[in-house]
C-alpha atoms as a PDB file:
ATOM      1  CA  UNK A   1       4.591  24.205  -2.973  1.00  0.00           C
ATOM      2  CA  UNK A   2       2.652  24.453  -5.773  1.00  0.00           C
ATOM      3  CA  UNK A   3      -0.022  24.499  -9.000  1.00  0.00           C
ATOM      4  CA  UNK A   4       1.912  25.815 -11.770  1.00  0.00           C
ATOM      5  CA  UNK A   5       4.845  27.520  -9.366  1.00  0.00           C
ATOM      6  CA  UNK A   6       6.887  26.826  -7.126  1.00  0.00           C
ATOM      7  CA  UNK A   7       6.796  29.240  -3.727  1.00  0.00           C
ATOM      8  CA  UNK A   8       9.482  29.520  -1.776  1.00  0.00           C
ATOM      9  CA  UNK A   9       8.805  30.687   1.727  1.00  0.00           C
ATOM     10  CA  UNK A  10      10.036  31.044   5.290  1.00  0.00           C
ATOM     11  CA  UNK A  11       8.797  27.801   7.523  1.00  0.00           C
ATOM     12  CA  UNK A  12       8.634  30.472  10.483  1.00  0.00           C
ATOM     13  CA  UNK A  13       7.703  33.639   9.593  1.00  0.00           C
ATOM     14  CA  UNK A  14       5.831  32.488   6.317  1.00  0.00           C
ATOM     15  CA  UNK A  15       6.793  35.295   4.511  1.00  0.00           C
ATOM     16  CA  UNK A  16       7.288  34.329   0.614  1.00  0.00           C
ATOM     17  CA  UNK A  17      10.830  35.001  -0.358  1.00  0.00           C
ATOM     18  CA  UNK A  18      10.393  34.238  -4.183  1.00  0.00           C
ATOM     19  CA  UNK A  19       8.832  32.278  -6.776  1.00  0.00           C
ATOM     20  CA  UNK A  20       9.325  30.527  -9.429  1.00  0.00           C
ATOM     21  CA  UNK A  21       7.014  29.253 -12.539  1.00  0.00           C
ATOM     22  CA  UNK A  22       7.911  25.495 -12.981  1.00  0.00           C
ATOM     23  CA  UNK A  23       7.563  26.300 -17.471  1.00  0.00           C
ATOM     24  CA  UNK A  24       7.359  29.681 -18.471  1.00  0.00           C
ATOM     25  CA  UNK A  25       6.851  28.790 -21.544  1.00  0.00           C
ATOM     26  CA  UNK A  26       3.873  26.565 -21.154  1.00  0.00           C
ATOM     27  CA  UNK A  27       2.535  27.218 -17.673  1.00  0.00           C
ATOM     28  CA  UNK A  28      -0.782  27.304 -18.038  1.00  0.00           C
ATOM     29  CA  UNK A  29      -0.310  23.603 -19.250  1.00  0.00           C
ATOM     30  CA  UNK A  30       1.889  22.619 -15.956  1.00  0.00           C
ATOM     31  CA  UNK A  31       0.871  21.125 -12.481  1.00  0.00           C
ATOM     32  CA  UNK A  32       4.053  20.689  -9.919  1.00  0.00           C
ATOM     33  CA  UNK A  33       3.066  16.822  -8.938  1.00  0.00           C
ATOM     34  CA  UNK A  34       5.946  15.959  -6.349  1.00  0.00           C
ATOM     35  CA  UNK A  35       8.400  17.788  -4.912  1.00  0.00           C
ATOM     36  CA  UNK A  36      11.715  16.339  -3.226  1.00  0.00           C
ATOM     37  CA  UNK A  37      14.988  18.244  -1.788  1.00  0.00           C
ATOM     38  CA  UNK A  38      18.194  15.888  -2.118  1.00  0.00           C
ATOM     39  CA  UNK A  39      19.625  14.851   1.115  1.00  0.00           C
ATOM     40  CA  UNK A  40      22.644  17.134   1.305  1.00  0.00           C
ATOM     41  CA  UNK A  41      19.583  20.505   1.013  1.00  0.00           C
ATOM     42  CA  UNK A  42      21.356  21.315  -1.969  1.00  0.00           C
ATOM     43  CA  UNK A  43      19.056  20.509  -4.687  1.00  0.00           C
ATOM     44  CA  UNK A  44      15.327  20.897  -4.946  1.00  0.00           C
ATOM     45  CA  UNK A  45      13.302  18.104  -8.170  1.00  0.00           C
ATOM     46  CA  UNK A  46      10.120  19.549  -9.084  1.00  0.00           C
ATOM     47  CA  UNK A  47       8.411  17.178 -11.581  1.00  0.00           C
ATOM     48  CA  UNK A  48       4.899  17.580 -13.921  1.00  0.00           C
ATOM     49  CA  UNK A  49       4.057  17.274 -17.293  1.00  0.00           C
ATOM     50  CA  UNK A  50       6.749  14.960 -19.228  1.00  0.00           C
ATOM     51  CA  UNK A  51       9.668  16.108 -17.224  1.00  0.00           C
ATOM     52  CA  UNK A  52      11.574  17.131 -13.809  1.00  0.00           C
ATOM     53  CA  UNK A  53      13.593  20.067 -13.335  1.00  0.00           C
ATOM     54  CA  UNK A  54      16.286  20.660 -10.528  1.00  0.00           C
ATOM     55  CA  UNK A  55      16.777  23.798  -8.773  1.00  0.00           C
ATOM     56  CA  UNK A  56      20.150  25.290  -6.881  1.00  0.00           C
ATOM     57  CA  UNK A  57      18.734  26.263  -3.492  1.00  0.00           C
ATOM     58  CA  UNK A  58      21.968  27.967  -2.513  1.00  0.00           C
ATOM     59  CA  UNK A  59      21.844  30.098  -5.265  1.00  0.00           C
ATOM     60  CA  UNK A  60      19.709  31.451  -7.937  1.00  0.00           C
ATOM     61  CA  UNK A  61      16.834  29.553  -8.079  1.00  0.00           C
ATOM     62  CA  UNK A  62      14.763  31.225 -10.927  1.00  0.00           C
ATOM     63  CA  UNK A  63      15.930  29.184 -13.340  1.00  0.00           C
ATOM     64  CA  UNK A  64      16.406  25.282 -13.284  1.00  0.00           C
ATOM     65  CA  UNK A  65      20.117  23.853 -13.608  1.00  0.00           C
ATOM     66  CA  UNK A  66      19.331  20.887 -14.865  1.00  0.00           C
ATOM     67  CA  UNK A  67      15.651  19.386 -16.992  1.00  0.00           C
ATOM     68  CA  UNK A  68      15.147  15.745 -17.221  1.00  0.00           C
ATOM     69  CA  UNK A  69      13.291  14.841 -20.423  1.00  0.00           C
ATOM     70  CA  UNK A  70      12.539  11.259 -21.303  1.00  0.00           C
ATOM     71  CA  UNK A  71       8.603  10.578 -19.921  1.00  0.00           C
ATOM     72  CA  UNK A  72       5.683  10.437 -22.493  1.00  0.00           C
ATOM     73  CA  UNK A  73       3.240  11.501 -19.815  1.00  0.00           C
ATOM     74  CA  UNK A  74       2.960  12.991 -16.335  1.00  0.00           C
ATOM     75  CA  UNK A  75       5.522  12.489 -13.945  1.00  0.00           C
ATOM     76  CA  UNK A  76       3.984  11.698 -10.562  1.00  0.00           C
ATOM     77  CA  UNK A  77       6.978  10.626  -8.396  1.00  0.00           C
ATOM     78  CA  UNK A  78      10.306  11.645  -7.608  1.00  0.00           C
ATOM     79  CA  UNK A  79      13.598  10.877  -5.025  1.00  0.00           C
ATOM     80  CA  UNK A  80      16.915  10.715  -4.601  1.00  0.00           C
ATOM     81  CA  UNK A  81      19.748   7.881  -3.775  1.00  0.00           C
ATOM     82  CA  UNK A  82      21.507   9.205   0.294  1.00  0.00           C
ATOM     83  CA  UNK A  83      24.916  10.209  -2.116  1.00  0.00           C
ATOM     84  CA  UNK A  84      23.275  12.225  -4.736  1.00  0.00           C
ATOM     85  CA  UNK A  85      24.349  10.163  -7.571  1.00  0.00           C
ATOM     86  CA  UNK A  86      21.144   9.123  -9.374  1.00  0.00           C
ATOM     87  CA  UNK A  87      17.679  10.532  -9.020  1.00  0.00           C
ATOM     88  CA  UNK A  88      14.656   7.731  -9.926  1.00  0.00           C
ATOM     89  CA  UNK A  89      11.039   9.243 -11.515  1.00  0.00           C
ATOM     90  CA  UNK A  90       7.799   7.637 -11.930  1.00  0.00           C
ATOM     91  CA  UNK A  91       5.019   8.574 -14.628  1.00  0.00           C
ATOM     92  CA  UNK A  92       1.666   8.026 -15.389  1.00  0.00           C
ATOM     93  CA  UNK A  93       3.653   6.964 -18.863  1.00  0.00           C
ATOM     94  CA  UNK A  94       3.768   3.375 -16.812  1.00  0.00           C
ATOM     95  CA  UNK A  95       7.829   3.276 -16.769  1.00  0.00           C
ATOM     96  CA  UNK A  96       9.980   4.219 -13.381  1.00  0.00           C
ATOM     97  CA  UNK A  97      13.154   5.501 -14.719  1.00  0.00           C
ATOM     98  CA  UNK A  98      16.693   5.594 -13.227  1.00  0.00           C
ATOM     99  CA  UNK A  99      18.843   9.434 -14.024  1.00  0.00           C
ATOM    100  CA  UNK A 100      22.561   9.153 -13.252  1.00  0.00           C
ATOM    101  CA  UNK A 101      23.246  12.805 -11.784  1.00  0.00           C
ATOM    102  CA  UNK A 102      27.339  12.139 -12.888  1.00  0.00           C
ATOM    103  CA  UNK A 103      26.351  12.702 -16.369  1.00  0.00           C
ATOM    104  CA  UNK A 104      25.502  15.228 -18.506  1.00  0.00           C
ATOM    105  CA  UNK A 105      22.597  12.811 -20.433  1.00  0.00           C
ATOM    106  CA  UNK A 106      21.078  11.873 -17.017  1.00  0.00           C
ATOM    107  CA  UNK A 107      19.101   9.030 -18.340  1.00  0.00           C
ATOM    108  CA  UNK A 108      20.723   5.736 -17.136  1.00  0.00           C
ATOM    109  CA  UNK A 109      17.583   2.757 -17.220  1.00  0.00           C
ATOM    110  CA  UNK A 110      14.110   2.207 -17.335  1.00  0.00           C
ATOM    111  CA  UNK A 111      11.315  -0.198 -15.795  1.00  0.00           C
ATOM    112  CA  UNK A 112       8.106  -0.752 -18.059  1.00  0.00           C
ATOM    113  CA  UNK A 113       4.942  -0.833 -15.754  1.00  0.00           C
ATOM    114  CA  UNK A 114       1.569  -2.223 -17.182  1.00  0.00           C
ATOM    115  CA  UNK A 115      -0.241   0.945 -15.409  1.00  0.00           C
ATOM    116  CA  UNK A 116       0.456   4.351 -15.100  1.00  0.00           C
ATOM    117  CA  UNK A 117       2.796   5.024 -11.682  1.00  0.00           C
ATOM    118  CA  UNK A 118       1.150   7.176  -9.143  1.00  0.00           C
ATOM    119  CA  UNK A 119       3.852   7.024  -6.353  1.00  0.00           C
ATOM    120  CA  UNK A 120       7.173   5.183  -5.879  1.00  0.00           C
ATOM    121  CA  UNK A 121       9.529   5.681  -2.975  1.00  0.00           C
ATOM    122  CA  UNK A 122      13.627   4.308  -2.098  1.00  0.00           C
ATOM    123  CA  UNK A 123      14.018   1.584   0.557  1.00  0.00           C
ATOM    124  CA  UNK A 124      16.718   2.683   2.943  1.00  0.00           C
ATOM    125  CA  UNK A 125      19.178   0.242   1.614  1.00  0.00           C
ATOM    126  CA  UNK A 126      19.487   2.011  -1.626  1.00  0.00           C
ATOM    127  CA  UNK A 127      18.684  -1.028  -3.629  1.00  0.00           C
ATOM    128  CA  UNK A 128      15.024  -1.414  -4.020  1.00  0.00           C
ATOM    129  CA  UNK A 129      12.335   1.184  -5.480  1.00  0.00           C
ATOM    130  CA  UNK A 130       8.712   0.558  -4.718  1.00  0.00           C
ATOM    131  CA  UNK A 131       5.819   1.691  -6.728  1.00  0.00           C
ATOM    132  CA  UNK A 132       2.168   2.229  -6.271  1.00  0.00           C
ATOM    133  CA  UNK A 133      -0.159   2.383  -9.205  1.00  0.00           C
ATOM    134  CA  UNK A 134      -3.085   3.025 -10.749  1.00  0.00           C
ATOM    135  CA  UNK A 135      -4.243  -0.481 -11.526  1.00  0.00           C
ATOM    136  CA  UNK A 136      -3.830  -1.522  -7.251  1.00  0.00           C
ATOM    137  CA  UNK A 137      -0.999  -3.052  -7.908  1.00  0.00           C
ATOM    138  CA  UNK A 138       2.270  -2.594  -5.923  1.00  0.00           C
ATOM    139  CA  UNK A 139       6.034  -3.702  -7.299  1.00  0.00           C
ATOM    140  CA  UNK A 140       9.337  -3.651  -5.911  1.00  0.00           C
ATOM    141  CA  UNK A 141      11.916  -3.020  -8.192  1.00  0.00           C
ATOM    142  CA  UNK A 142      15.439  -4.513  -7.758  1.00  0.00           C
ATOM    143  CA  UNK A 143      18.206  -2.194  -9.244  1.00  0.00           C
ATOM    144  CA  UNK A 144      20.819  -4.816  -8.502  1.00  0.00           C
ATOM    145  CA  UNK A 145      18.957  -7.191 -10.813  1.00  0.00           C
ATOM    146  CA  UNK A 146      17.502  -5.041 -13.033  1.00  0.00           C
ATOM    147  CA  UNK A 147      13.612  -6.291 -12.559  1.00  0.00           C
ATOM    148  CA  UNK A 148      10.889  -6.493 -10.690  1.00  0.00           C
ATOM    149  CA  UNK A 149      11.436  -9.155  -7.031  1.00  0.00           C
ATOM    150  CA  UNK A 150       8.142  -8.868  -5.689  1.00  0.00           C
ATOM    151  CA  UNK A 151       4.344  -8.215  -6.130  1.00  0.00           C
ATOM    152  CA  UNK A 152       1.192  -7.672  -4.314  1.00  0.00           C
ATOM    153  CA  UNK A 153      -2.779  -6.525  -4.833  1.00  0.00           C
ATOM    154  CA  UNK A 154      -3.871  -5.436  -1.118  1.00  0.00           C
ATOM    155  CA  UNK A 155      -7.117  -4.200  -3.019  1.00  0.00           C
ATOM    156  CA  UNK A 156      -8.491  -5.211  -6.140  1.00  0.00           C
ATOM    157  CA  UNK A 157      -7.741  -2.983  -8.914  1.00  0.00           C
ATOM    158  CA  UNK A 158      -8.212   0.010  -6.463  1.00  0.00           C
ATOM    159  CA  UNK A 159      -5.690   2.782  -7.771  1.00  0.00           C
ATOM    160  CA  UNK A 160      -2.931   2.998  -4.634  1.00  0.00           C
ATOM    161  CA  UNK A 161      -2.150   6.806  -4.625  1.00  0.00           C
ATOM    162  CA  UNK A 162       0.519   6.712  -1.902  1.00  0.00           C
ATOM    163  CA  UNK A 163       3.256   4.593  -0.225  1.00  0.00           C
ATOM    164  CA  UNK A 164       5.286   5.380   2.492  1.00  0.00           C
ATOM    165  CA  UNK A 165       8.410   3.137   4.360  1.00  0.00           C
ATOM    166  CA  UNK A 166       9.699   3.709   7.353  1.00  0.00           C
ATOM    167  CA  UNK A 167      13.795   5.458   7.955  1.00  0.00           C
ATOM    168  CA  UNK A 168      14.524   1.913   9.640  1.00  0.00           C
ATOM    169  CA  UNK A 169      12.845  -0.285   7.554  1.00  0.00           C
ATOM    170  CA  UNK A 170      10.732  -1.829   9.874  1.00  0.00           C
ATOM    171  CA  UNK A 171       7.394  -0.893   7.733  1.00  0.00           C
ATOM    172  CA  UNK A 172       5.662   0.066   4.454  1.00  0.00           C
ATOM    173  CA  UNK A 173       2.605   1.261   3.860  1.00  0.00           C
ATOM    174  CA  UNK A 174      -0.026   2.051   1.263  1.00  0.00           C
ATOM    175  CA  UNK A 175      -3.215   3.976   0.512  1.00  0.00           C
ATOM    176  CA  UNK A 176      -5.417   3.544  -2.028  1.00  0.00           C
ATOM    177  CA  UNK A 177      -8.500   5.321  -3.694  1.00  0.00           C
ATOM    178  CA  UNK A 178     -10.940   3.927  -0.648  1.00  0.00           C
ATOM    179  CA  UNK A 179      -8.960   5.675   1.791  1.00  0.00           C
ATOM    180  CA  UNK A 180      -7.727   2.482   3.043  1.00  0.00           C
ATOM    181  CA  UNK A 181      -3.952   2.046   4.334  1.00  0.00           C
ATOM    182  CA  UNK A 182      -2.365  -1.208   4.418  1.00  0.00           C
ATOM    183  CA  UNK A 183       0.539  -1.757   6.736  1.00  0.00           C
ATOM    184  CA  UNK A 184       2.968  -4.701   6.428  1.00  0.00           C
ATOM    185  CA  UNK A 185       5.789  -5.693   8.165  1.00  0.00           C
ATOM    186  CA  UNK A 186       9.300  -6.265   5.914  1.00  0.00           C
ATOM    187  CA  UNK A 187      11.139  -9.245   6.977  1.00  0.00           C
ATOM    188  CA  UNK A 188      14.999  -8.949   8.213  1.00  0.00           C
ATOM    189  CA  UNK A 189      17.669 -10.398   6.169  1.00  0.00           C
ATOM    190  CA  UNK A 190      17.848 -11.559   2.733  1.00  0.00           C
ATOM    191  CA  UNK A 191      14.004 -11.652   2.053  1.00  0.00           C
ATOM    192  CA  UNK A 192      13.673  -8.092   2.892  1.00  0.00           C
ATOM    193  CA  UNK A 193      11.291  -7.205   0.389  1.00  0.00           C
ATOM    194  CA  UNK A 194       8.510 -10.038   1.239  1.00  0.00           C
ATOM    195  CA  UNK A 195       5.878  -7.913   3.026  1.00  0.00           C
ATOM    196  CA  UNK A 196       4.086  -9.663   5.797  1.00  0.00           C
ATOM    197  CA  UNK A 197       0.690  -8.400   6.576  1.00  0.00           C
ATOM    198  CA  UNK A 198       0.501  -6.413  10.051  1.00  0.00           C
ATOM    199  CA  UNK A 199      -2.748  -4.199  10.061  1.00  0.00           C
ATOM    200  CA  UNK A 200      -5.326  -2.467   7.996  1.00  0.00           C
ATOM    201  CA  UNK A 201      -6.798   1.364   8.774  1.00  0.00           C
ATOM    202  CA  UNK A 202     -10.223   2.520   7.020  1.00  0.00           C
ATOM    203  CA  UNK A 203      -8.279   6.196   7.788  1.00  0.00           C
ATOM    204  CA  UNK A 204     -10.935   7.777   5.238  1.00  0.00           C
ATOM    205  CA  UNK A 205     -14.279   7.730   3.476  1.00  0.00           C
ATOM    206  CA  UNK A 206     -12.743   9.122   0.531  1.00  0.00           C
ATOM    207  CA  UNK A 207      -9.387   9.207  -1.050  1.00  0.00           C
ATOM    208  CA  UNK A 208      -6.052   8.946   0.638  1.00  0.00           C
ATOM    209  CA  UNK A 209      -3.946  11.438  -1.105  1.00  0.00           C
ATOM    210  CA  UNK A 210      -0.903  11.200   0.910  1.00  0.00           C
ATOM    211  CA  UNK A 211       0.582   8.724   3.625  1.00  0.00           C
ATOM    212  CA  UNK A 212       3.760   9.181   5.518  1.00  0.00           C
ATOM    213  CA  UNK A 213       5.758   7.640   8.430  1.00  0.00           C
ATOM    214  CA  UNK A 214       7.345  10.476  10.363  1.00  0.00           C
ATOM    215  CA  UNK A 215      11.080  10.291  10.978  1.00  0.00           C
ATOM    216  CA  UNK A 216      10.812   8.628  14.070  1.00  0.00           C
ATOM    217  CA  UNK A 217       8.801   6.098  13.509  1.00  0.00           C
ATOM    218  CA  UNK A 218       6.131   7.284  15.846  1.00  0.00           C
ATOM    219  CA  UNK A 219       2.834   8.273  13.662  1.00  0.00           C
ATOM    220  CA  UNK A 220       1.398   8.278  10.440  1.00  0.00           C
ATOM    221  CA  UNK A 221       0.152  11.042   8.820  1.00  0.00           C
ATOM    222  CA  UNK A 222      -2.803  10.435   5.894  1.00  0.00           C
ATOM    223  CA  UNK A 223      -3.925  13.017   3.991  1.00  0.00           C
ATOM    224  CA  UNK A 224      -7.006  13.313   2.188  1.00  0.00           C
ATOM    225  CA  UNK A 225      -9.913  14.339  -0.242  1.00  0.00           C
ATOM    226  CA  UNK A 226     -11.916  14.977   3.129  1.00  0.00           C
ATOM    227  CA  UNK A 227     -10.466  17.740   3.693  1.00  0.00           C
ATOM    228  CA  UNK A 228      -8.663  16.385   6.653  1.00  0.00           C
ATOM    229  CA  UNK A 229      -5.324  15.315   8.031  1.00  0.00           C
ATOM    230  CA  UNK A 230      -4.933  12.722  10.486  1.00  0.00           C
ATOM    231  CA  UNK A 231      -2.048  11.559  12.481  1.00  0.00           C
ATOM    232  CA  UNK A 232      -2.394   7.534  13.562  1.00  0.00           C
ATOM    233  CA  UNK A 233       0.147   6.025  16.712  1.00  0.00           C
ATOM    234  CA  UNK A 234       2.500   3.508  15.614  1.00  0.00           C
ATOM    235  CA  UNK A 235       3.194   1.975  18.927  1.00  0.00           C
ATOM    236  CA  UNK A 236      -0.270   2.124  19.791  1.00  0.00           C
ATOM    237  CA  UNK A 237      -1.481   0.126  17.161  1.00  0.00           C
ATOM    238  CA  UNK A 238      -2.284   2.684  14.707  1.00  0.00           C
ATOM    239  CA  UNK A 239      -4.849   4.508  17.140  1.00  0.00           C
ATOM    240  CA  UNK A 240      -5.938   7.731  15.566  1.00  0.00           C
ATOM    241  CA  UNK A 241      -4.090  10.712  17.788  1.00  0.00           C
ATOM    242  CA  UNK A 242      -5.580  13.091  16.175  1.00  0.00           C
ATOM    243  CA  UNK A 243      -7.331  14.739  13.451  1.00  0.00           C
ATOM    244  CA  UNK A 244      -6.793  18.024  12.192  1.00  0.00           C
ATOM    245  CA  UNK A 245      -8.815  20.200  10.720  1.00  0.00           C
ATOM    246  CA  UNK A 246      -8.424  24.039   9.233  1.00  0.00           C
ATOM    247  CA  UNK A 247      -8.380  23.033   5.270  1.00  0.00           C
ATOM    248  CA  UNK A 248     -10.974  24.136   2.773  1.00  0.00           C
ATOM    249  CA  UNK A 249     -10.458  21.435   0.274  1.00  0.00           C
ATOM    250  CA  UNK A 250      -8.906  18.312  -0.372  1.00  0.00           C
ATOM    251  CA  UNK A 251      -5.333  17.837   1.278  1.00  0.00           C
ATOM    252  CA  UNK A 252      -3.172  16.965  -1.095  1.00  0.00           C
ATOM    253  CA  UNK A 253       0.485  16.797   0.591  1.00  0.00           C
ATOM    254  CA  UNK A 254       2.245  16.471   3.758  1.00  0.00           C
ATOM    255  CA  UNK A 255       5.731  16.137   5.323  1.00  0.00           C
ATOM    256  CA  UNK A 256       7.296  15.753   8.798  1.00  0.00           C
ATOM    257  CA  UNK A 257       9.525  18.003  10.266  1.00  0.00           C
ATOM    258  CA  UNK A 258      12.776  16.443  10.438  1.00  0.00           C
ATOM    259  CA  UNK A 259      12.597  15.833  14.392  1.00  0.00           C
ATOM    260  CA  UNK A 260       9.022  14.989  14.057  1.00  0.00           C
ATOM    261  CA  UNK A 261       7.435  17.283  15.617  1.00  0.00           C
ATOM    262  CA  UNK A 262       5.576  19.409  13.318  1.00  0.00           C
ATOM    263  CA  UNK A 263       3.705  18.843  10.045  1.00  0.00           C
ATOM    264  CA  UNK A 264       3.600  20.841   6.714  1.00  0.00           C
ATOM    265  CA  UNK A 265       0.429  20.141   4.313  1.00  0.00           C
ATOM    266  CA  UNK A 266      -0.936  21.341   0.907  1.00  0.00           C
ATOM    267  CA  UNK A 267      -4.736  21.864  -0.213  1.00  0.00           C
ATOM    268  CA  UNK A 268      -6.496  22.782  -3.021  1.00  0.00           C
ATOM    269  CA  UNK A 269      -7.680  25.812  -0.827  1.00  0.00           C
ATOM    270  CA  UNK A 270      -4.554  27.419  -1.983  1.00  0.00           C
ATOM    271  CA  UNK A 271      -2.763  27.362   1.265  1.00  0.00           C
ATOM    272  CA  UNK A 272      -0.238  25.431   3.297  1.00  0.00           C
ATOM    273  CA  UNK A 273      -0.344  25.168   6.650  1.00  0.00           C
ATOM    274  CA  UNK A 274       2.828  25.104   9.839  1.00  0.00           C
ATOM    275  CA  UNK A 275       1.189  22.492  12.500  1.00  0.00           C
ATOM    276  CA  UNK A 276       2.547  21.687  15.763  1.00  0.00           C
ATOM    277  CA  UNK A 277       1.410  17.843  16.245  1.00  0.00           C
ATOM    278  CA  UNK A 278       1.229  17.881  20.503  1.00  0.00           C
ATOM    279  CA  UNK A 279      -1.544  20.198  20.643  1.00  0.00           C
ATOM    280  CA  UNK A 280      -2.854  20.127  16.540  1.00  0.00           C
ATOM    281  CA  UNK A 281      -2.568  23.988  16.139  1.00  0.00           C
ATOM    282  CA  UNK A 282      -2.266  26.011  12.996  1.00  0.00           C
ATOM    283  CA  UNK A 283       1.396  27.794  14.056  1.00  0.00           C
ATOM    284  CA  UNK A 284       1.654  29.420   9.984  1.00  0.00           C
ATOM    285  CA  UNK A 285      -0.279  29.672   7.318  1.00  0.00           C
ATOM    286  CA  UNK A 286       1.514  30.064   4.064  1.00  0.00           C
ATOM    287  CA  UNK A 287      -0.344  32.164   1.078  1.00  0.00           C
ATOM    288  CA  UNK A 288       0.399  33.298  -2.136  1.00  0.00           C
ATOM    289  CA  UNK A 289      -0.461  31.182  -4.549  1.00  0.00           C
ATOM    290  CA  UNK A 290      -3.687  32.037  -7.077  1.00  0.00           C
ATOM    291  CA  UNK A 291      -4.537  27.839  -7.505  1.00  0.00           C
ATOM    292  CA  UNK A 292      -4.482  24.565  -5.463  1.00  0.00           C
ATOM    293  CA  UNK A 293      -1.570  23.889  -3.660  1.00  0.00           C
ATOM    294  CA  UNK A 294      -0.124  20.295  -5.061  1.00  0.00           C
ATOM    295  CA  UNK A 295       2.686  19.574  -3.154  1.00  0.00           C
ATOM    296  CA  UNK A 296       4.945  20.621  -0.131  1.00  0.00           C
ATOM    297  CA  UNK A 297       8.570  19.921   0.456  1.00  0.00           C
ATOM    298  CA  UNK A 298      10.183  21.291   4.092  1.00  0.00           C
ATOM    299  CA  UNK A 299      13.566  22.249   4.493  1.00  0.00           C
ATOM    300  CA  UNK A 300      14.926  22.219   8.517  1.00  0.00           C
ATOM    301  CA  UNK A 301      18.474  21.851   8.132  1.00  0.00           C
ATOM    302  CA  UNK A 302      19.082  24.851  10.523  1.00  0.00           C
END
């Protein structure tokens, strides 16, 4: 989690157990934008300015094993295909790019945007990216055909800063610069990436930075410039469960615990925070860093 580092701390005891700076070299230039661990916990992507870096988590992690240089501007997005063979990026450089992690060059393809990228996340069938960008416009990008299938404007030219889909595929969402989410349905089958339109949340008076499905499929978190995170009921038709509240500043990240029962978040009070979503308590409280916390990544595997 991070401004210009990248702390590494206990999820229980929130004791720090190291850190790294993301560019020694030109730190005080760097912002950590996204973080994402690869689905075997092996491998943790830190991207900012120009370029992502990967990081051993079973070993030494004060130096990056791999850098991925190929964006002209700041990289804002980051994942991983289920096998660990390629790694996709988004930048505010307007291209979502494809890295092959078999190879030594990385770089396999690129998609040219018209506006700079401000999220992008994998369907669960491995074939489809989507992207959210600055311009309100949202694409989903076909990597079996090599272009863009499908595209939508839920909002003008409102600047979507975060989508989310669901594990089973059932839903996608977006939120934009209004703090409005958008929630559409995906249709079964071969038209899987038509979105039909299922419901609409004013969630905040400000900015959404951050909207996620939890692993279940149960809530939706949204995070936001409001200082605020709050946690909406899927089966209840998006009813607002509950809003918690212990941040100084804006809220800038958030991820589910892997059996969706707790919450990690990041603010610009330069904290992070452990919550327990049944009663909305602050279980840890994770310090150490000396400027805004950017981004959070959790790993439960134990």
């Amino acid at each position: 989690k991070c401004y210009r580092s990248i702390n590494f701390a206990d999820s229980v005891s929130g004791l720090n157990l190291s850190l790294v700076i993301f560019d020694p070299v030109i730190s005080s230039l760097q912002q950590v934008n996204q973080l994402a661990i690869t689905p075997d916990k092996q491998y943790l992507a830190a991207v900012g300015n120009c370029h992502a870096r990967l990081f051993d988590v079973m070993k030494d992690v004060s130096m990056p094993v791999r850098t991925f240089q190929g964006h002209s501007g700041n990289v804002t997005a980051v994942g991983f295909q289920k096998d660990r063979k390629w790694m996709f990026t988004g930048s505010e450089d307007g291209t979502l790019k494809i890295w092959d992690m078999r190879q030594r060059s990385g770089f396999q393809r690129s998609y040219p945007t018209k506006a700079p990228i401000n999220t992008a996340v994998l369907h669960p069938n491995q074939g489809e990216i989507i992207s959210g960008d600055e311009d309100g416009n949202i694409r989903v990008w076909d990597l079996t055909t090599n272009g863009c299938s499908y595209e939508l404007v839920p909002d003008g030219k409102c600047a979507i800063r975060s989508i989310t889909i669901a594990p089973d595929a059932s839903l996608v969402m977006a939120a934009n610069n209004r703090g409005t989410c958008f929630i559409w349905k995906l249709n079964e089958g071969n038209n899987s990436n038509v979105f039909q339109p299922l419901h609409k949340i004013e969630a905040h008076d400000t900015y959404c930075l951050k909207a996620l499905i939890s692993p279940d499929v149960k809530y939706l978190a949204t995070t936001s410039a409001d200082k605020t995170i709050k946690i909406w009921n899927i089966n209840k038709k998006f009813e607002l469960e509950k809003t918690l509240v212990g941040h100084q500043r804006w809220v800038w990240d958030c991820c589910f615990s892997a059996d969706s029962q707790y919450l990690v978040s990041a603010s610009s009070d330069m904290s992070s925070k452990l919550w327990r979503l049944s009663t909305g308590n602050v279980l840890v409280e994770y310090k150490g860093h000396q400027k805004a916390v950017t981004c959070v990544a959790l790993n439960d595997n134990n």
